[in-house]
C-alpha atoms as a PDB file:
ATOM      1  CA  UNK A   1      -2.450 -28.855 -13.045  1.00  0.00           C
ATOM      2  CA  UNK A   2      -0.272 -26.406 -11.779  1.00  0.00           C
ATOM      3  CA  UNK A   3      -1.436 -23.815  -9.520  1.00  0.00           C
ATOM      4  CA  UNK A   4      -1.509 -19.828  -9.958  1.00  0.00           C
ATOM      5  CA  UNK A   5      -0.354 -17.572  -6.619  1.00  0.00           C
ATOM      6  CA  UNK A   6      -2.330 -14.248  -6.570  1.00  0.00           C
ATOM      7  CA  UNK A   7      -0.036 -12.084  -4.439  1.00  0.00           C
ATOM      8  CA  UNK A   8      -1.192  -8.510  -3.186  1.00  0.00           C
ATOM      9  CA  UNK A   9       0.974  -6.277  -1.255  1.00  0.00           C
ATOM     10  CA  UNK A  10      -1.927  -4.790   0.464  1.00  0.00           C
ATOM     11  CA  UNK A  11      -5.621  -5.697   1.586  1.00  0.00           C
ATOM     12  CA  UNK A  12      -6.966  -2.738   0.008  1.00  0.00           C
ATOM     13  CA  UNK A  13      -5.864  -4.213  -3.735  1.00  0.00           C
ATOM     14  CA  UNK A  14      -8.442  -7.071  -2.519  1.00  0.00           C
ATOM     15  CA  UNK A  15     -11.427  -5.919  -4.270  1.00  0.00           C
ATOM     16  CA  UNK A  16      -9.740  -5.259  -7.590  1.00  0.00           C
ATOM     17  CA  UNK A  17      -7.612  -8.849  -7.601  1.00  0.00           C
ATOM     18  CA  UNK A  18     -10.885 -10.508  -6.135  1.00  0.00           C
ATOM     19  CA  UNK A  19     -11.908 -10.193 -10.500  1.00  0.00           C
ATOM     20  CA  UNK A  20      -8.923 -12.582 -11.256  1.00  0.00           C
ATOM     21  CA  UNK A  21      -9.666 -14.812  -8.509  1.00  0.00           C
ATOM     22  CA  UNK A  22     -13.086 -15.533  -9.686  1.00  0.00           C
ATOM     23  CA  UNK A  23     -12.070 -15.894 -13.060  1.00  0.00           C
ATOM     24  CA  UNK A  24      -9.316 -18.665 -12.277  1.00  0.00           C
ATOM     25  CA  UNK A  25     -12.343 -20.434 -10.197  1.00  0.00           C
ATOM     26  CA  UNK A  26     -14.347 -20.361 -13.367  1.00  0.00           C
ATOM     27  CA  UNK A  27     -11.661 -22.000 -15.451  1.00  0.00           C
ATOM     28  CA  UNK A  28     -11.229 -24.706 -12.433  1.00  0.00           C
ATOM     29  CA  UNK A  29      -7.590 -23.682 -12.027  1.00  0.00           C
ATOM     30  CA  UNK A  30      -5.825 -24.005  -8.589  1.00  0.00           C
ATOM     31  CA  UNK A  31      -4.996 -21.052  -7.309  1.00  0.00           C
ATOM     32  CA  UNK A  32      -3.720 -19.171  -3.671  1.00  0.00           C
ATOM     33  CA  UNK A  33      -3.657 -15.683  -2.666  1.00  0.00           C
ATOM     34  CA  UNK A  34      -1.606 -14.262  -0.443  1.00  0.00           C
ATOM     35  CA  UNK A  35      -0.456 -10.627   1.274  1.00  0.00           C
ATOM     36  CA  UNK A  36       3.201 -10.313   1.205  1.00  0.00           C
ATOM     37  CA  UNK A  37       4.634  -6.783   0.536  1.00  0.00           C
ATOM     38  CA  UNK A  38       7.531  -6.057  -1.503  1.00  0.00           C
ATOM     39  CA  UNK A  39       8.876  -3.435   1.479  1.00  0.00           C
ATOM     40  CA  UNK A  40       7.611  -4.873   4.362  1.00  0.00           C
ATOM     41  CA  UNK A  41       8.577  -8.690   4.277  1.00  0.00           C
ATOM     42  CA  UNK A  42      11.058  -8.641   1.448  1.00  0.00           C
ATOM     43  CA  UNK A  43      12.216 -11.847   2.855  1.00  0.00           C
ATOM     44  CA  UNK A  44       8.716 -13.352   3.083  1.00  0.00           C
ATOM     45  CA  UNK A  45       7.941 -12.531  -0.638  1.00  0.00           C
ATOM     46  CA  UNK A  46      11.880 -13.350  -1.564  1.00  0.00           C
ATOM     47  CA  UNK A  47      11.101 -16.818  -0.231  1.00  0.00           C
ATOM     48  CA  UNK A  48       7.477 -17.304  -1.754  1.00  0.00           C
ATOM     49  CA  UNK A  49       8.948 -16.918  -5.163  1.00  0.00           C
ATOM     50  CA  UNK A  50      12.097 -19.118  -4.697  1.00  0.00           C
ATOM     51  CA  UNK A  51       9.462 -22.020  -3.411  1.00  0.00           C
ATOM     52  CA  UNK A  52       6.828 -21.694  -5.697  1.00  0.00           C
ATOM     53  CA  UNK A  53       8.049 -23.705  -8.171  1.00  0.00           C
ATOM     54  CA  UNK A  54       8.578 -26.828  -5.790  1.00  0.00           C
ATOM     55  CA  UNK A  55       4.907 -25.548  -3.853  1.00  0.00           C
ATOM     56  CA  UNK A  56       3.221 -26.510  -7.533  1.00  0.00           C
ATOM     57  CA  UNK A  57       2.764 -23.202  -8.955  1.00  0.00           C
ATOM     58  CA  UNK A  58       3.711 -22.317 -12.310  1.00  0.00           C
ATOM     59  CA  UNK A  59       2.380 -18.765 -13.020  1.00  0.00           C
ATOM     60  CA  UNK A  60       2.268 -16.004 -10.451  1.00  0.00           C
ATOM     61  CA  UNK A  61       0.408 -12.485 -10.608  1.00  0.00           C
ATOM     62  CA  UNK A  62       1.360  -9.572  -8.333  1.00  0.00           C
ATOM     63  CA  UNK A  63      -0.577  -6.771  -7.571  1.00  0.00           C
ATOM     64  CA  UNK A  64       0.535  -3.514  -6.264  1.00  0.00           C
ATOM     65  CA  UNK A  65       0.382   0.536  -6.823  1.00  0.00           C
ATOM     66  CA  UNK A  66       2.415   3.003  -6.156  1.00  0.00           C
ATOM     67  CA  UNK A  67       5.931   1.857  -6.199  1.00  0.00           C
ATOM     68  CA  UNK A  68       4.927  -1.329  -6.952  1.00  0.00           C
ATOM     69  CA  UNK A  69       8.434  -3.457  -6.490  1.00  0.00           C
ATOM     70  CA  UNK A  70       5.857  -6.834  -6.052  1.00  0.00           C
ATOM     71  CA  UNK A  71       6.300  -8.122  -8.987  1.00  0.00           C
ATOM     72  CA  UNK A  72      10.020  -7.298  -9.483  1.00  0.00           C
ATOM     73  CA  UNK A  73      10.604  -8.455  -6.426  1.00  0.00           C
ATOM     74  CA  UNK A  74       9.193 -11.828  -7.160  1.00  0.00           C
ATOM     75  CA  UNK A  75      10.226 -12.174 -10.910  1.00  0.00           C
ATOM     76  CA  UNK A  76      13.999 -11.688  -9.155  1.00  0.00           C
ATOM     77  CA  UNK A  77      13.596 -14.586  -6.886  1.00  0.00           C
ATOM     78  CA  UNK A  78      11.944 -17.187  -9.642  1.00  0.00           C
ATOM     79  CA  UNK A  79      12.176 -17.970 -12.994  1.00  0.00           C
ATOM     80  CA  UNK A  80       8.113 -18.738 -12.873  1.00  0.00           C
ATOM     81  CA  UNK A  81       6.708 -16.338 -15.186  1.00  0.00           C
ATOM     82  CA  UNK A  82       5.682 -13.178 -12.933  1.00  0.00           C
ATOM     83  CA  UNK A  83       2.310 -11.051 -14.152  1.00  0.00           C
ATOM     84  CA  UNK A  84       2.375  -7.811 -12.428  1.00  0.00           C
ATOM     85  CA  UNK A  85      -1.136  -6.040 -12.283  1.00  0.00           C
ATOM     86  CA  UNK A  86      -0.391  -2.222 -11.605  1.00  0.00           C
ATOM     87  CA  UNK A  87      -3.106  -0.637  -9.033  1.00  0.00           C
ATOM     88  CA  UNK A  88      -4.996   2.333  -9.601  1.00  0.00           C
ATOM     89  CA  UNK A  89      -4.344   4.886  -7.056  1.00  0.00           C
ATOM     90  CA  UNK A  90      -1.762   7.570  -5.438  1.00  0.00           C
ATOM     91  CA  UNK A  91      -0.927  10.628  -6.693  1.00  0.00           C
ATOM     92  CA  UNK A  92       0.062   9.643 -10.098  1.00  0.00           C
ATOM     93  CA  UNK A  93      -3.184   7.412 -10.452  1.00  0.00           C
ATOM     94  CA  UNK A  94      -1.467   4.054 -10.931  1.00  0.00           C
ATOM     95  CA  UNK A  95       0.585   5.291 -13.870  1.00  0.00           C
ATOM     96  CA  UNK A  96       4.061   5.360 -11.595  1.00  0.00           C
ATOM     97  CA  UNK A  97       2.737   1.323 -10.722  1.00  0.00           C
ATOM     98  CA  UNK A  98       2.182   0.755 -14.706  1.00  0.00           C
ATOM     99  CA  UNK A  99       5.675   2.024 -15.044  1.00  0.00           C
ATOM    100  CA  UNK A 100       7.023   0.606 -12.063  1.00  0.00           C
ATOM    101  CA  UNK A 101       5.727  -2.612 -13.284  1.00  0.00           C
ATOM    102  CA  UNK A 102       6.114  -2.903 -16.911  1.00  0.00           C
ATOM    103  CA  UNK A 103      10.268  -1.439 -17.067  1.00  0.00           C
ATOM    104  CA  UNK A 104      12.127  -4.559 -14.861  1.00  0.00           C
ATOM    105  CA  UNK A 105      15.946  -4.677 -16.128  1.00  0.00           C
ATOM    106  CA  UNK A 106      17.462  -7.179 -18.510  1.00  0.00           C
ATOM    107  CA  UNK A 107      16.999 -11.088 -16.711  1.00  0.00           C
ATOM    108  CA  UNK A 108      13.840 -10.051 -14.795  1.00  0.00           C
ATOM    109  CA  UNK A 109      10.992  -9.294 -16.921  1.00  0.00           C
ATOM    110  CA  UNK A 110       7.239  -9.204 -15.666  1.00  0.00           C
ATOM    111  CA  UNK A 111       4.340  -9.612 -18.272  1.00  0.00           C
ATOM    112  CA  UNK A 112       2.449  -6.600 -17.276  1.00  0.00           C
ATOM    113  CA  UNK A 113      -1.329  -5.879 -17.703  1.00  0.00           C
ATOM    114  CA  UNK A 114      -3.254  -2.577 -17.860  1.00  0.00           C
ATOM    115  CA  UNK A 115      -3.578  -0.739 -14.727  1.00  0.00           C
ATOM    116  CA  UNK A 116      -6.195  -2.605 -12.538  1.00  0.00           C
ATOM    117  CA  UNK A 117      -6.171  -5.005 -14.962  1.00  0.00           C
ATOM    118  CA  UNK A 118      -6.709  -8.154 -12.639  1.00  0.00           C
ATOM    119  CA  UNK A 119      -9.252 -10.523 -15.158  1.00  0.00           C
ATOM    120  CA  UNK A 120      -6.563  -9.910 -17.878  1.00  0.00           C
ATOM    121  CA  UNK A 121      -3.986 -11.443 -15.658  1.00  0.00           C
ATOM    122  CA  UNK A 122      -6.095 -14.542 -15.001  1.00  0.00           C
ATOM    123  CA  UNK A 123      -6.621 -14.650 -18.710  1.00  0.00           C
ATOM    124  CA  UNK A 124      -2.759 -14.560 -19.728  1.00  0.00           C
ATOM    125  CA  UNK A 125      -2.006 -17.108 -16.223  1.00  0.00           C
ATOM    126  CA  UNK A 126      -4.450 -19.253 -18.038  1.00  0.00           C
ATOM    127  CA  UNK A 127      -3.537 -19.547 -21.872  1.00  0.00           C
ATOM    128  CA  UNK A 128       0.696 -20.185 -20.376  1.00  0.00           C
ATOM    129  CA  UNK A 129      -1.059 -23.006 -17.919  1.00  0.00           C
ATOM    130  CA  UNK A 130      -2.600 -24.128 -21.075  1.00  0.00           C
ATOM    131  CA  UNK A 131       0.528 -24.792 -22.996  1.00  0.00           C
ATOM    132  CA  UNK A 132       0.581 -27.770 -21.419  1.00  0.00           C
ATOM    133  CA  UNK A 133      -2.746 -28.514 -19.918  1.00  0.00           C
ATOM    134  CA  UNK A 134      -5.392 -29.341 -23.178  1.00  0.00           C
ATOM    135  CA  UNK A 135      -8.321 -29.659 -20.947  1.00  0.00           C
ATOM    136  CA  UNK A 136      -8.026 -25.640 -19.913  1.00  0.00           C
ATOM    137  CA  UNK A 137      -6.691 -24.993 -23.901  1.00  0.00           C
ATOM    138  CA  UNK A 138      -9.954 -26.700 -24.692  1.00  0.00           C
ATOM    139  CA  UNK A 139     -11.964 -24.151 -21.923  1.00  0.00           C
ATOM    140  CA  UNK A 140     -10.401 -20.969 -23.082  1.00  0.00           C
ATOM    141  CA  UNK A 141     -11.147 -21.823 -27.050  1.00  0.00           C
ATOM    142  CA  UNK A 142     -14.795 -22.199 -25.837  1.00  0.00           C
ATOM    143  CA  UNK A 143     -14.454 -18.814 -24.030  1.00  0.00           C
ATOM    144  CA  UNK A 144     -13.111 -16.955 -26.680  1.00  0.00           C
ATOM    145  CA  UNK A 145     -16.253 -18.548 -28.775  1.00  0.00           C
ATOM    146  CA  UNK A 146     -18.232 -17.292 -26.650  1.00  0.00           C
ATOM    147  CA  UNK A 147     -16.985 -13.692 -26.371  1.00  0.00           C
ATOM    148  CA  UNK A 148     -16.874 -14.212 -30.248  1.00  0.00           C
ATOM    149  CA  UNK A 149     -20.771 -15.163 -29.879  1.00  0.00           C
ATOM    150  CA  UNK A 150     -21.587 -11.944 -27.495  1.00  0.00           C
ATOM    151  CA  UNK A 151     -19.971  -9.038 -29.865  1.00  0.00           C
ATOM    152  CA  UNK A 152     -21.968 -10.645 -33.100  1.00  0.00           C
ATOM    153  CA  UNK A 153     -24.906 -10.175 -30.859  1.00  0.00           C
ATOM    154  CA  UNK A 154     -24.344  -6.631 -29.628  1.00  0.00           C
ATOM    155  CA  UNK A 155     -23.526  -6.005 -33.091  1.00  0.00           C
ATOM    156  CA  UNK A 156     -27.102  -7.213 -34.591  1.00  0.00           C
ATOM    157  CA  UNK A 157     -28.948  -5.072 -31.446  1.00  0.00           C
ATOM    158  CA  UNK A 158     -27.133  -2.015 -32.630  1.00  0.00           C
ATOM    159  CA  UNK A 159     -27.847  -2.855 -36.553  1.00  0.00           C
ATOM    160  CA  UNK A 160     -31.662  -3.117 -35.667  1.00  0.00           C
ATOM    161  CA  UNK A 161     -31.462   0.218 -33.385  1.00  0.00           C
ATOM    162  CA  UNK A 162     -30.140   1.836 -36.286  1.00  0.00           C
ATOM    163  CA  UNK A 163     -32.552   0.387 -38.539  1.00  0.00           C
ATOM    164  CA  UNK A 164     -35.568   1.600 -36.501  1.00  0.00           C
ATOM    165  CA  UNK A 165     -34.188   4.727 -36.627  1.00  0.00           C
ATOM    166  CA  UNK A 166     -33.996   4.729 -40.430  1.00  0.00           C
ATOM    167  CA  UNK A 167     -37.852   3.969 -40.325  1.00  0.00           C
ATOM    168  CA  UNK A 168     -38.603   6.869 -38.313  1.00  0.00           C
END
């Protein structure tokens, strides 16, 4: 299976990208993570992306706030698909990283996820790894089942809550 690089272009987006680590574990799918920074080793990250392809990836996520050039940055040096996960923070709040993010020119697009949206970009990784890989296809139907499985039991809580209330 191919693998998925996690690529942060600072420390601090750890804790938040740490979500779509774990969730890649889960599914058993390969995966590094890595610190490179869009504005201070633009040649580092440059080269990443033009090698992942021969390195065995074949998705890569990007986190980064602010200006957020990551993921452009990559998705201009590969033609991997590039999922760039806009972090929360600065002035704006992570809204100039959504936008930074999500409007990448004609040729370079970046599937972009909500703003700190990290186990959403494992998720979409996942289900393009899966277009060709029918053991992880298999994995993700049997998560969605069971997501399916937890709302229909939230759902019968609240309809006896409201029940008991209709008693009272």
């Amino acid at each position: 299976m191919k693998k998925v690089a996690i690529i942060m272009g600072s420390d601090s987006d750890w804790p938040v990208v740490k979500a779509a680590a774990q969730q890649l574990r889960a599914w058993e799918i390969p995966f590094e993570a890595h610190i490179l920074s869009a504005h201070r080793t633009p040649e580092a990250a440059g080269e990443f992306a033009r090698t992942a392809r021969g390195n065995g990836f074949g998705v890569i996520i990007a986190a980064a706030g602010m200006a957020a050039h990551l993921a452009g940055v990559l998705a201009g040096n590969t033609t991997l698909p590039v999922i760039g996960i806009p972090m929360k923070g600065g002035a704006a709040d992570g809204l100039d990283a959504l936008l930074a993010t999500v409007q990448m020119p004609f040729g370079v697009p970046v599937a972009t996820v909500a703003i700190n949206g990290a186990k959403n970009a494992a998720v979409l990784a996942a289900q393009i790894l899966a277009v060709n890989e029918e053991g992880l296809a298999a994995r993700l139907t049997e998560a969605k089942a069971e997501m399916k499985a937890q709302i229909e039991q939230k759902d019968a809580k609240l309809q006896e809550e409201l029940a008991a209330l209709s008693n009272n």
